[in-house]
Each structure stands twice: as structure tokens, then as C-alpha cells.
C-alpha atoms as a PDB file:
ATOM      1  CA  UNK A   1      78.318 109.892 117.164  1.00  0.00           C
ATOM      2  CA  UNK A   2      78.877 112.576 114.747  1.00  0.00           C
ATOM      3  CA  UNK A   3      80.999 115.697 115.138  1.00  0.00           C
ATOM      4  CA  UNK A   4      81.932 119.065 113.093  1.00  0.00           C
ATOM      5  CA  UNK A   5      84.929 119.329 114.489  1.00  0.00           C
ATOM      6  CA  UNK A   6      87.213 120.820 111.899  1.00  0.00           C
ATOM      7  CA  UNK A   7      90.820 119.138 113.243  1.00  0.00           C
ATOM      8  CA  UNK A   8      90.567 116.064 111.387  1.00  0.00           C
ATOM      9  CA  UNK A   9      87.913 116.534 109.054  1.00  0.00           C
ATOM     10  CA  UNK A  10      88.171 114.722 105.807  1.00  0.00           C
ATOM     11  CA  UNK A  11      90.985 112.218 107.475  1.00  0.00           C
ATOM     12  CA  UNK A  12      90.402 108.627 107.575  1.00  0.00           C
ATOM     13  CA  UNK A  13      92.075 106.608 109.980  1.00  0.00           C
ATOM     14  CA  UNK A  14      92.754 102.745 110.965  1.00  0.00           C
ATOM     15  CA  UNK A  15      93.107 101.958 114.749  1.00  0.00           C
ATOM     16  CA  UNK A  16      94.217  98.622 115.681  1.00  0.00           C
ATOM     17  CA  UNK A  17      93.306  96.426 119.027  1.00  0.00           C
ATOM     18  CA  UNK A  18      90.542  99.507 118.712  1.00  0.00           C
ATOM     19  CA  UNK A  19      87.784  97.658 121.128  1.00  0.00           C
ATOM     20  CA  UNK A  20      88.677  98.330 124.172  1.00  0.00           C
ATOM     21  CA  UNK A  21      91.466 100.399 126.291  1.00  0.00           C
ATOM     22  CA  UNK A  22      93.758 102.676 124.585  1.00  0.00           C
ATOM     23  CA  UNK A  23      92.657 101.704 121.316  1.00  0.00           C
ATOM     24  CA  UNK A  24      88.730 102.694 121.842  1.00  0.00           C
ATOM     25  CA  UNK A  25      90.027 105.573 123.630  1.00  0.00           C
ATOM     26  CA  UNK A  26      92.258 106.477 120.377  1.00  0.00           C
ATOM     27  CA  UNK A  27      89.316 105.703 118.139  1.00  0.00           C
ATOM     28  CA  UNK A  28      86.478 107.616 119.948  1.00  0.00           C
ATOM     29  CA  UNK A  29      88.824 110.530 120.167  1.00  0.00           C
ATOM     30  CA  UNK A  30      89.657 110.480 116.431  1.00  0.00           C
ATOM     31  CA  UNK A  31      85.629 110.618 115.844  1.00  0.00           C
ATOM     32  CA  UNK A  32      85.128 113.275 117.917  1.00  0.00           C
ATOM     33  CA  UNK A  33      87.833 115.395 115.790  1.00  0.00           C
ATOM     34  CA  UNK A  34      86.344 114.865 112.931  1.00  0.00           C
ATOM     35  CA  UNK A  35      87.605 111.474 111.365  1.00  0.00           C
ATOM     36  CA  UNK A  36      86.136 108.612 110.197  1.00  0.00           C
ATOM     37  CA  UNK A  37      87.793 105.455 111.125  1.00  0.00           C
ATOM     38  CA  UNK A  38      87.975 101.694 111.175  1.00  0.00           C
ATOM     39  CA  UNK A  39      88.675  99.788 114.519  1.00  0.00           C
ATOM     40  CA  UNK A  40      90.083  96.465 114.552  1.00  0.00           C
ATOM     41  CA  UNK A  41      90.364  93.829 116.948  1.00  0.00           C
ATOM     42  CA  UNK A  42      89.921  90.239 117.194  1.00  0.00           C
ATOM     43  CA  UNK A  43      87.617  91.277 120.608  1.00  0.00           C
ATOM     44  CA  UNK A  44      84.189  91.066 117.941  1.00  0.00           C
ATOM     45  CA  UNK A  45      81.052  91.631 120.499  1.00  0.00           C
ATOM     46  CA  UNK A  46      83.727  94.828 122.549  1.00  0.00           C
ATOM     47  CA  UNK A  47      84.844  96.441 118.513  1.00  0.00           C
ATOM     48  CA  UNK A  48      81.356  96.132 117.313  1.00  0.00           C
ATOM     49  CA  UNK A  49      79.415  97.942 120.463  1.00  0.00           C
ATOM     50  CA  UNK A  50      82.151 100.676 120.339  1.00  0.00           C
ATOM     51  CA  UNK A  51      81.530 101.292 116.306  1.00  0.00           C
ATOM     52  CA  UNK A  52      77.491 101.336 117.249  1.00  0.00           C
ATOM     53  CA  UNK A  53      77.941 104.096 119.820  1.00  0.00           C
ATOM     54  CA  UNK A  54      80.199 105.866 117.636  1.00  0.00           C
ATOM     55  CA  UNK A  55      77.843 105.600 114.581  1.00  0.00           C
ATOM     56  CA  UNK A  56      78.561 106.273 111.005  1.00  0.00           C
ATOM     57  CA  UNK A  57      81.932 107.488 111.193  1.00  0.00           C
ATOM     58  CA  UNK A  58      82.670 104.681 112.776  1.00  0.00           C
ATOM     59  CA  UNK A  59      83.121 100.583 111.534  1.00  0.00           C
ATOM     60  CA  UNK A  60      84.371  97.097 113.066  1.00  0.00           C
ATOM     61  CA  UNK A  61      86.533  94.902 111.499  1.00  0.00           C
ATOM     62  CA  UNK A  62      87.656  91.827 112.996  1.00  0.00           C
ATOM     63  CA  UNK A  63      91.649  91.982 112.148  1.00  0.00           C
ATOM     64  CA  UNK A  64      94.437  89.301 112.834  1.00  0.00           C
ATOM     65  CA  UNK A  65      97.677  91.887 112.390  1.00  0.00           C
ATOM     66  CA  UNK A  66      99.944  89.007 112.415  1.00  0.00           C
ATOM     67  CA  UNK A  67      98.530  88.096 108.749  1.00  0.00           C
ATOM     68  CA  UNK A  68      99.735  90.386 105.430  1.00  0.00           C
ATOM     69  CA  UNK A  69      96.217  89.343 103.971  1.00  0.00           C
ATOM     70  CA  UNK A  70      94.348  90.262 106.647  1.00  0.00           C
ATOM     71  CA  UNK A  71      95.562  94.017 106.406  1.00  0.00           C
ATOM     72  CA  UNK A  72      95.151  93.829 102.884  1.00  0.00           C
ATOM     73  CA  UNK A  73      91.460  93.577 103.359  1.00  0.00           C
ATOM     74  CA  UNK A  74      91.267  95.950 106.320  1.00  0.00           C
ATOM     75  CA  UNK A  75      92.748  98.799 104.145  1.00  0.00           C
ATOM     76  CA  UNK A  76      90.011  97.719 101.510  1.00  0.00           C
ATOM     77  CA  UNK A  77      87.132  97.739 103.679  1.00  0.00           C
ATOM     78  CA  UNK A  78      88.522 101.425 104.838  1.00  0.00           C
ATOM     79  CA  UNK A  79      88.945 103.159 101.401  1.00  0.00           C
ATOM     80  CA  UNK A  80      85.460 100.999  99.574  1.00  0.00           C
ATOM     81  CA  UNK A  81      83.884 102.816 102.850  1.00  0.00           C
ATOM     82  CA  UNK A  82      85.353 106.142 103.528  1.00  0.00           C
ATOM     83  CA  UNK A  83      88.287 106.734 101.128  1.00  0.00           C
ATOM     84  CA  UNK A  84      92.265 106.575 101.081  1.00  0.00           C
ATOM     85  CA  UNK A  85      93.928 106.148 104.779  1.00  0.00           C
ATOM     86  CA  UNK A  86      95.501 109.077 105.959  1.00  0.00           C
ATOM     87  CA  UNK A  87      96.394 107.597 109.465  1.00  0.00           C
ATOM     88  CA  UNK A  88      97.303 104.429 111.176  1.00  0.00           C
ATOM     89  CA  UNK A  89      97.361 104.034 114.661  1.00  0.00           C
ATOM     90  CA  UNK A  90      99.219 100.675 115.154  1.00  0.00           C
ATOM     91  CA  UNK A  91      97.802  99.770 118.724  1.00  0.00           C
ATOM     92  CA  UNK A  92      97.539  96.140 118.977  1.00  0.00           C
ATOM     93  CA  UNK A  93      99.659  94.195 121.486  1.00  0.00           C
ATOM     94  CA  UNK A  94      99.931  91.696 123.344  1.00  0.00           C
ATOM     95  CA  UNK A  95     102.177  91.171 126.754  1.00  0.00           C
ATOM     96  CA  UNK A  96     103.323  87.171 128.345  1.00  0.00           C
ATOM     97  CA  UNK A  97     104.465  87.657 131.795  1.00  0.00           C
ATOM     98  CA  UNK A  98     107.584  84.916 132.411  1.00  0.00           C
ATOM     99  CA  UNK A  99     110.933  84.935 133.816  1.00  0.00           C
ATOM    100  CA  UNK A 100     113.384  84.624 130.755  1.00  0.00           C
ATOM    101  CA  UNK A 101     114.753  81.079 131.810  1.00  0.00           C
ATOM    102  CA  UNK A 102     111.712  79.614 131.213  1.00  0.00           C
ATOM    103  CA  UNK A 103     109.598  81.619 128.571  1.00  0.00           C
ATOM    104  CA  UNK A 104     109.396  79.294 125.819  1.00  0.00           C
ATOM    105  CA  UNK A 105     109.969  80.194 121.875  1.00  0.00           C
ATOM    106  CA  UNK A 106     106.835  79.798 121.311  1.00  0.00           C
ATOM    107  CA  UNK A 107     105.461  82.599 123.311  1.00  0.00           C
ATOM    108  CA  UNK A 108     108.174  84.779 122.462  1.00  0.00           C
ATOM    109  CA  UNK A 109     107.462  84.397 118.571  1.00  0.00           C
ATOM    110  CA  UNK A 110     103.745  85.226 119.549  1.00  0.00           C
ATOM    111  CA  UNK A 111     104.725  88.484 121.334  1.00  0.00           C
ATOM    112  CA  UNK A 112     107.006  89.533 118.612  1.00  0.00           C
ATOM    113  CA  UNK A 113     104.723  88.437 115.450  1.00  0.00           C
ATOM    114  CA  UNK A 114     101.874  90.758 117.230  1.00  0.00           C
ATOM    115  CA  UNK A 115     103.602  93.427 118.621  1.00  0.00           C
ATOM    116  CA  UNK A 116     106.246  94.231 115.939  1.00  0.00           C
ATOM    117  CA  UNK A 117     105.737  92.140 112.799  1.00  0.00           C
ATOM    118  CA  UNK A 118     102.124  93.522 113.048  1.00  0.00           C
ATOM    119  CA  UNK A 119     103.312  96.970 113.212  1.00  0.00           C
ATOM    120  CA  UNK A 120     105.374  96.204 110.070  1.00  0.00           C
ATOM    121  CA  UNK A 121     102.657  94.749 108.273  1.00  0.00           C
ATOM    122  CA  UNK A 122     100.690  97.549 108.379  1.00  0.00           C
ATOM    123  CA  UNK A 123     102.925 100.555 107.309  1.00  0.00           C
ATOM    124  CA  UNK A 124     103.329  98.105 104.400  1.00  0.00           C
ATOM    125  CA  UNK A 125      99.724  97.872 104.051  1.00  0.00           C
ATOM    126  CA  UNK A 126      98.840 101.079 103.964  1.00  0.00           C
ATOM    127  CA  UNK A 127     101.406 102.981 102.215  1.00  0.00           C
ATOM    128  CA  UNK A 128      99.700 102.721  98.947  1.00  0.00           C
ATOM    129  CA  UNK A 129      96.529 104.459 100.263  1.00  0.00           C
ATOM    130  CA  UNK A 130      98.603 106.879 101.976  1.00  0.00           C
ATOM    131  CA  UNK A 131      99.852 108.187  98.699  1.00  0.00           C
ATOM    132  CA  UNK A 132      96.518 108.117  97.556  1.00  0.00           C
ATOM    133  CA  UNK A 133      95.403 110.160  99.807  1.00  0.00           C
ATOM    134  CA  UNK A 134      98.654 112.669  99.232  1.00  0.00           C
ATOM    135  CA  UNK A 135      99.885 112.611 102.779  1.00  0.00           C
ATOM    136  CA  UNK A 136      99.975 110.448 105.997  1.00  0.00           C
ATOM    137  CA  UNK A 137     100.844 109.848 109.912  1.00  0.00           C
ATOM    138  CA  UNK A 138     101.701 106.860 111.182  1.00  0.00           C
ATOM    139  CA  UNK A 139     101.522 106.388 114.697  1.00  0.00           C
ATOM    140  CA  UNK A 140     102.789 103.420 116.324  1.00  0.00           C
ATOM    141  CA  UNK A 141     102.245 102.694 120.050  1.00  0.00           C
ATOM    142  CA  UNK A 142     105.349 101.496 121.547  1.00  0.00           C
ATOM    143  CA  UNK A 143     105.584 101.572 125.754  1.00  0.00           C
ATOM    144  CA  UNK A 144     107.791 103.247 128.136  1.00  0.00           C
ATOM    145  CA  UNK A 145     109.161  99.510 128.214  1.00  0.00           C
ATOM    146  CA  UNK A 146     110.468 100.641 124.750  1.00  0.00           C
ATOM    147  CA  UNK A 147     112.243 103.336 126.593  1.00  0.00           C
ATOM    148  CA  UNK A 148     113.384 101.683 129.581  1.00  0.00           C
ATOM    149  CA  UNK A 149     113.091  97.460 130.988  1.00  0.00           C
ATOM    150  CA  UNK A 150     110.873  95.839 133.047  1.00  0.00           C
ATOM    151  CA  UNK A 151     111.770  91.928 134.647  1.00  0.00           C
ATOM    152  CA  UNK A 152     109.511  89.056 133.388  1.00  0.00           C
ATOM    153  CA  UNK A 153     108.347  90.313 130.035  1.00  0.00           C
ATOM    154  CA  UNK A 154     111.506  89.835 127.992  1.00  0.00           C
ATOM    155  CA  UNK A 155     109.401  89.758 124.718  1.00  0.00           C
ATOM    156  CA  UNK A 156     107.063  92.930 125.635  1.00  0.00           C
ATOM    157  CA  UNK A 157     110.233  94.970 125.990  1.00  0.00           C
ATOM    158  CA  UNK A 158     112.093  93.578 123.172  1.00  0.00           C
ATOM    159  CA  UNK A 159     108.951  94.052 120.444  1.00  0.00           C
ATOM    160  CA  UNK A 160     108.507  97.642 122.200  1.00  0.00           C
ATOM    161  CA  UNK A 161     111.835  98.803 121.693  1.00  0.00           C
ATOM    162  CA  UNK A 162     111.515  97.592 118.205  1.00  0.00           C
ATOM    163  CA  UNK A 163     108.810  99.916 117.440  1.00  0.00           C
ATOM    164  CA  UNK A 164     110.535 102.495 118.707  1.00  0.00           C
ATOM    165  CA  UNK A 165     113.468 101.731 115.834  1.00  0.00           C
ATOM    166  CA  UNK A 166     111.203 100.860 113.250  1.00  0.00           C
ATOM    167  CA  UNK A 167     109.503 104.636 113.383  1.00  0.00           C
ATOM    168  CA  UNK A 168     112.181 106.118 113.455  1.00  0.00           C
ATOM    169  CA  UNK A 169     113.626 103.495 110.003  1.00  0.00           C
ATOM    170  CA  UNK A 170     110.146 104.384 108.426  1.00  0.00           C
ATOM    171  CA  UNK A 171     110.488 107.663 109.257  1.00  0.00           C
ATOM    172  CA  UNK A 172     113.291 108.451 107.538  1.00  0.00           C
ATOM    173  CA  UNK A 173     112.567 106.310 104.539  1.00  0.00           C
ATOM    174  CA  UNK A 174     108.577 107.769 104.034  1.00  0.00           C
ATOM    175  CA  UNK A 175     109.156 111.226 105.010  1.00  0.00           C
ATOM    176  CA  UNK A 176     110.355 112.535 101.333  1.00  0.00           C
ATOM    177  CA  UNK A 177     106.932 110.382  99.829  1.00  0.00           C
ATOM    178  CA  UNK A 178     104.811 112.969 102.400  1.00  0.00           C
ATOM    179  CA  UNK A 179     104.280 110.098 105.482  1.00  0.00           C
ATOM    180  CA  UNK A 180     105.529 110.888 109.104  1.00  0.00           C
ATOM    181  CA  UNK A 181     105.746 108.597 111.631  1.00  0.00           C
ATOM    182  CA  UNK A 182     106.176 108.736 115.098  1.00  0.00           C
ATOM    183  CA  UNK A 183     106.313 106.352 118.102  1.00  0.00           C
ATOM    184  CA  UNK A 184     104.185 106.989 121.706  1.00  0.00           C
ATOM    185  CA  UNK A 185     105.371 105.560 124.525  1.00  0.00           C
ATOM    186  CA  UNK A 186     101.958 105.654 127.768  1.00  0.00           C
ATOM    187  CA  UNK A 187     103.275 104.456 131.335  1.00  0.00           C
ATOM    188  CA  UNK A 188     101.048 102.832 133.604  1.00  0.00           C
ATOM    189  CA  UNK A 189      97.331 103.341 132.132  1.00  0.00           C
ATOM    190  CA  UNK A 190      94.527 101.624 134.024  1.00  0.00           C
ATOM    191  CA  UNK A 191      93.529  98.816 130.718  1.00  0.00           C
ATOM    192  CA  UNK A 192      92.874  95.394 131.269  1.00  0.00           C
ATOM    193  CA  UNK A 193      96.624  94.746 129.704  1.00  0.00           C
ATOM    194  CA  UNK A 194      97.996  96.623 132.457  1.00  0.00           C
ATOM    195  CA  UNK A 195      97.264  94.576 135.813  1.00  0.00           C
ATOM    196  CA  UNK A 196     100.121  96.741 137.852  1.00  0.00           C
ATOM    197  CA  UNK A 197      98.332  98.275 141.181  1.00  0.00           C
ATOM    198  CA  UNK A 198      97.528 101.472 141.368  1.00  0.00           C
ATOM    199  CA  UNK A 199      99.203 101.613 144.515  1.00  0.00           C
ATOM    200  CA  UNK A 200     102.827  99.903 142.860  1.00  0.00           C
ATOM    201  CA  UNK A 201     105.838 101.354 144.560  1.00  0.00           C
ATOM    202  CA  UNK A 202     106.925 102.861 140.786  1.00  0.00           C
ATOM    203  CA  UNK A 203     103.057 104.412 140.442  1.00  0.00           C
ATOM    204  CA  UNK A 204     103.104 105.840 143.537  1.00  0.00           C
ATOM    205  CA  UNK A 205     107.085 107.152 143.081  1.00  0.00           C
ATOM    206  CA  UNK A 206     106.751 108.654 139.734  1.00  0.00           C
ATOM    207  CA  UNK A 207     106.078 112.639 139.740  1.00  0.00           C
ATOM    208  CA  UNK A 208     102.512 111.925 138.474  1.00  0.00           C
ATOM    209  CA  UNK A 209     101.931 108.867 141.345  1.00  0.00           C
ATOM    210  CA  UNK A 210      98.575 107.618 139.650  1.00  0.00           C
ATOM    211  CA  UNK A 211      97.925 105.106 136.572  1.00  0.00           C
ATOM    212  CA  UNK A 212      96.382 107.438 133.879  1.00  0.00           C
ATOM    213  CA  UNK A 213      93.016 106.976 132.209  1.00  0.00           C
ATOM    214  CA  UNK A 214      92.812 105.950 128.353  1.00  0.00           C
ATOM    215  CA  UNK A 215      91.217 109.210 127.751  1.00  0.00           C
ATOM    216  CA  UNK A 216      93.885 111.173 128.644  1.00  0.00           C
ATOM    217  CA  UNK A 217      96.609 109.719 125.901  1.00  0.00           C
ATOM    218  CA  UNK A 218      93.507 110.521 122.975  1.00  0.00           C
ATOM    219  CA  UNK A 219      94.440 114.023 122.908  1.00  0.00           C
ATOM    220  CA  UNK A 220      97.965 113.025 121.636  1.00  0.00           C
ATOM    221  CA  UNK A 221      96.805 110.731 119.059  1.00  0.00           C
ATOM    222  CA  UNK A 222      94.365 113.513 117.579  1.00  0.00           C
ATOM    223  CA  UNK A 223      97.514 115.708 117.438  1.00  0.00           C
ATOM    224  CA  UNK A 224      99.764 113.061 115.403  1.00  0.00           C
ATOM    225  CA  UNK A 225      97.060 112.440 113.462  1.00  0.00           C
ATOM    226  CA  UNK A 226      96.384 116.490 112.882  1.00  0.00           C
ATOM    227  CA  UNK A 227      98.207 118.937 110.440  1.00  0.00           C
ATOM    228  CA  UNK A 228      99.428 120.602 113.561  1.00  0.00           C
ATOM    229  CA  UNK A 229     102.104 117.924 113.950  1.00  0.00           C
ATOM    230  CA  UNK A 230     103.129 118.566 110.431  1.00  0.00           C
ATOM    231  CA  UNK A 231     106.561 118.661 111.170  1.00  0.00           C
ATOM    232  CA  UNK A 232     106.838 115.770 113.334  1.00  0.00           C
ATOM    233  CA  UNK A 233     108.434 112.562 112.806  1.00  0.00           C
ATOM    234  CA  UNK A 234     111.106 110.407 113.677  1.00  0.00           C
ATOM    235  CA  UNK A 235     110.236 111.257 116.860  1.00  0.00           C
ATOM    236  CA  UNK A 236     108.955 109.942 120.393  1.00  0.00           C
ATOM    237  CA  UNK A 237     106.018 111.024 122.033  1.00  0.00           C
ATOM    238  CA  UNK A 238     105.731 110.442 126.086  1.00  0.00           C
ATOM    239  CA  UNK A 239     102.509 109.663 128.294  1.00  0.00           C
ATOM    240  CA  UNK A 240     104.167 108.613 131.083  1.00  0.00           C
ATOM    241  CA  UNK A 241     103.628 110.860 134.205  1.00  0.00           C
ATOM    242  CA  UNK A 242     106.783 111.130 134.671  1.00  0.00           C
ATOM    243  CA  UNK A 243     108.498 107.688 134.705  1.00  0.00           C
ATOM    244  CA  UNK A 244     111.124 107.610 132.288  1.00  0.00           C
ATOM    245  CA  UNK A 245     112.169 111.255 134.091  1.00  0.00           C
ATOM    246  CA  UNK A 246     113.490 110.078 137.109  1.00  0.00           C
END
């Protein structure tokens, strides 16, 4: 897939958990306005059929975001291919579904080490190429459950209300070096992580009562990602159909 599209042209972007759901929608869209970008996931055969249909703009890395090392190289394998990294879309996550008197440290730490010590590790990682490249956007993917609580996912909420604090930390510590970073926060999208029925009481109740495509969230990640949001950051950014309204 290649594209003139002048919105993001000459931008090169990192999109994690990038094989499937959100994060091929977020990739895909990013080609299509003009990027080139690296998607990572440790889902191989799903990252490396989404980088062949997107073609040459497009590569698959497999990425453990839990590991300093591992971003290291990702951020590499980006600039030795396509030059410094002007955006990061930290997508990956994870969700364990257990009451909290029995959800074991173990899977809490697993949660927390993907969902928010992964987001950490790469604004670390790709600062340097950021200021490379003269200017960033950092978008992190946080939840409405960063907004608001849902029963039985104790660590989900927790990590995703961490996000939500850490872009806004970031934020104001990267803003003066030319980085922004913002958090987005999608409802109920019909992924694989998301096993809620479309026909939940809180779907069906919300002002918007349907689960949301991936598709429909890309359109906000091109904007982050785009000069247009050039004075955005610190902020939160809300897919939601209407949830967190009511």
C-alpha cells in the first residue's frame, strides 16, 4: 500500500501490539496518511500479513515491550529503515479478568509490566530519535477504564489510569524539548481483547449504544500524529460513544 497523502508525509511512526485490532487499525491508517511505520507485536504470522498488505511503508517487528533492550532494537530497526521516529503509538496491552481477592501478584505484575512499564519504556526509547528528528507525538492508549472503573480487572484499570498520569508527567517534562504527548481513552470497540456483548446493558445505555469498529478510532491517531494537533498535549482524547458522559 502506498499513498500521497500529504498529512503525514515524511513522519515515521512506531505502533505497538500493531497486528491486529486497534493497533493494525492505527497502523494502516498512519500508511494511508502518508507515514511509514513499524508495527510490533509478539502476534508474528497476524504483524507480518498486515506489513505485506501494507507494503513498503510498512515493516514487522516482533517486540516484547516489557524489555528496555527490546525497544532499543525496535527504534534501530525504525531509523536504519526509514529515519528518526517522529511518533509512537504505545498500543500494547494486555487485560486478566479476576475478582481482586483472588488475583494473584503474579498476574498483576504481568498487567502492569505490559500495560504501563511498557509505555514507559518506550517514551524512554525513543526520545533520542525524537530529537533527531526535531519534533515528536507521543500517543499512548489508555481506556475509558483509565477514566472511570470496571469490577474484576483491578490491574487493567490501575495500569490504565497510570497512562493517563504518565502523559500528562511526560507531557509536561518533553514539551519545552518539542515532544507532545497525549493519552486516548476508546470504550467498547469490537477487538478480540474486548469480549463485552454487543448487546451489554452499558453498550446498549450509552448515547452511542453500539461497540465501535477499530477503524473508526484511526482517524484520531492520524490527527495526534499530524501537525494539526500541534498544540496538543497533556491532554485526553475520548472514543467512547458516549460512556464516560453519562
Amino acid at each position: 500500500m502506498s499513498s500521497d497523502n500529504p498529512r503525514l508525509r515524511g513522519k515515521v511512526a512506531i505502533v505497538t501490539g500493531g497486528a491486529r485490532g486497534l493497533g493494525a487499525a492505527y497502523a494502516r491508517g498512519l500508511v494511508e496518511a502518508g507515514a511509514r511505520v513499524t508495527a510490533t507485536d509478539v502476534l508474528e504470522e497476524e504483524g507480518r500479513a498486515l506489513a505485506g498488505e501494507l507494503g513498503e511503508n510498512a515493516m514487522f517487528l516482533r517486540h516484547d515491550v516489557t524489555r528496555l533492550a527490546a525497544w532499543t532494537e525496535v527504534v534501530r530497526a525504525t531509523e536504519e529503515r526509514f529515519g528518526p521516529v517522529g511518533v509512537l503509538v504505545n498500543n500494547a496491552g494486555i487485560i486478566h479478568q479476576e475478582p481482586l481477592e483472588t488475583v494473584s501478584e503474579a498476574n498483576y505484575r504481568r498487567v502492569i509490566d505490559v500495560n504501563q512499564v511498557g509505555v514507559l519504556l518506550g517514551m524512554q526509547a525513543v526520545l533520542g530519535s525524537m530529537l533527531r528528528a526535531g519534533k515528536g507525538s507521543i500517543i499512548n492508549i489508555s481506556s475509558v477504564a483509565g477514566l472511570t472503573c470496571f469490577p474484576g480487572i483491578i490491574g487493567y484499570v490501575a495500569s490504565k489510569w497510570a497512562v493517563r498520569g504518565m502523559s500528562k508527567a511526560a507531557a509536561v517534562e518533553l514539551g519545552p524539548r518539542g515532544i507532545r504527548v497525549n493519552s486516548v481513552h476508546p470504550g467498547f470497540i469490537d477487538t478480540p481483547m474486548n469480549p463485552i456483548p454487543a448487546d451489554s446493558p452499558a453498550i446498549l445505555s450509552q448515547p452511542l449504544p453500539r461497540k465501535a469498529m477499530p477503524q473508526e478510532l484511526a482517524g484520531l491517531i492520524v490527527f495526534l500524529a499530524s501537525d494539526e494537533s500541534s498544540y496538543c498535549t497533556g491532554s485526553e482524547f475520548i472514543a467512547d460513544g458516549g460512556y464516560t458522559a453519562q
